[in-house]
Protein backbone atom coordinates (compact mmCIF):
# COMPACT_ATOMS: atom_id res chain seq x y z
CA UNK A 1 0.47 -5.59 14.20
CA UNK A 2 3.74 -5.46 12.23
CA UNK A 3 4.41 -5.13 8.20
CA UNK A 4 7.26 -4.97 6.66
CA UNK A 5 7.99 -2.36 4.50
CA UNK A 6 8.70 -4.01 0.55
CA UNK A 7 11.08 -1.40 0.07
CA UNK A 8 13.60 -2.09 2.86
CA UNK A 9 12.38 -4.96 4.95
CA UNK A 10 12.06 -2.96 7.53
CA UNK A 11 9.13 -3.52 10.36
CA UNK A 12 6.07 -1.05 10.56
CA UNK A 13 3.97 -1.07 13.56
CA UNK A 14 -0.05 -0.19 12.09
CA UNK A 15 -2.72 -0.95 14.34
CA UNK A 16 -4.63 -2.97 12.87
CA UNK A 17 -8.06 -2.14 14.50
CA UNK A 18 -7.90 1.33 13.04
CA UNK A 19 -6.64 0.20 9.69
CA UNK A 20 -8.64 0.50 6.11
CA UNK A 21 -7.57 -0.79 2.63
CA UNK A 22 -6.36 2.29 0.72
CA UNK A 23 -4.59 3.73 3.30
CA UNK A 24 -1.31 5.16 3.16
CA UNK A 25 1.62 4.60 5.37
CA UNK A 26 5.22 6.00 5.29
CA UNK A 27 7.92 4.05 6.35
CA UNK A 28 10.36 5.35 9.16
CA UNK A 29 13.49 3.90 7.67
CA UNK A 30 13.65 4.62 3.99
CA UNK A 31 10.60 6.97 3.73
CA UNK A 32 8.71 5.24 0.92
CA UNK A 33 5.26 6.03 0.62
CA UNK A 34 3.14 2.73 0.83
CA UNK A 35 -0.38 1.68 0.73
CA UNK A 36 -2.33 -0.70 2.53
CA UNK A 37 -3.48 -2.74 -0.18
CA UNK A 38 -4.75 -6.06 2.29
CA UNK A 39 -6.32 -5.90 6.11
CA UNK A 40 -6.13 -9.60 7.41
CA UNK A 41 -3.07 -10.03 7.21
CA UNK A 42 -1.68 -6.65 6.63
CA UNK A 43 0.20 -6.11 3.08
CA UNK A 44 1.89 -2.84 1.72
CA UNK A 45 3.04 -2.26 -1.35
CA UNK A 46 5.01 0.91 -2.73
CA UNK A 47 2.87 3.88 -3.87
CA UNK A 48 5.72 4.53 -6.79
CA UNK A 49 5.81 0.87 -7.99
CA UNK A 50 4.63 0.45 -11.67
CA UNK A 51 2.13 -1.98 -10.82
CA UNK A 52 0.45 0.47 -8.99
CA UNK A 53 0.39 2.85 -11.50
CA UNK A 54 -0.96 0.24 -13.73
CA UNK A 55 -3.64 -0.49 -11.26
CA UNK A 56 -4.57 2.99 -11.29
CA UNK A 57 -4.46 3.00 -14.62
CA UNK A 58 -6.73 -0.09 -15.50
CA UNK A 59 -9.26 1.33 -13.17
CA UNK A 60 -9.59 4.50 -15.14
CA UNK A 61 -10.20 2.78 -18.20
CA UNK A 62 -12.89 0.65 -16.54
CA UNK A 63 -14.50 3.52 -15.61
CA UNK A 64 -14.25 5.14 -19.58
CA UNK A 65 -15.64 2.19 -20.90
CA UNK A 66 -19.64 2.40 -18.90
């Protein structure tokens, strides 16, 4: 199946039999590390965005708080 890459709309083949959430991809035109972030359909999204980091970030605290 084919994504396109947020970063320069360009098409990534994944296969996506052999494809988990969390996964990371790079993409062959502008090299930007992305992560599989939805299976059905497939949706990338850029490792160095800030909402990732965010993400990342609200998950830590989740974890603090227990």
């Amino acid at each position: 199946m084919a994504a396109v890459c947020p970063e320069c709309d360009n098409p990534i083949l994944i296969d996506d039999e052999d494809v988990e959430e969390g996964e990371t991809v790079q993409c062959d035109e502008c090299g930007a590390d992305l992560e599989i972030v939805a299976v059905d359909p497939i949706e990338l999204v850029a490792v160095d965005e800030p909402a990732y980091d965010e993400e990342d970030d609200l998950t830590l605290d989740d974890e603090d708080e227990e």
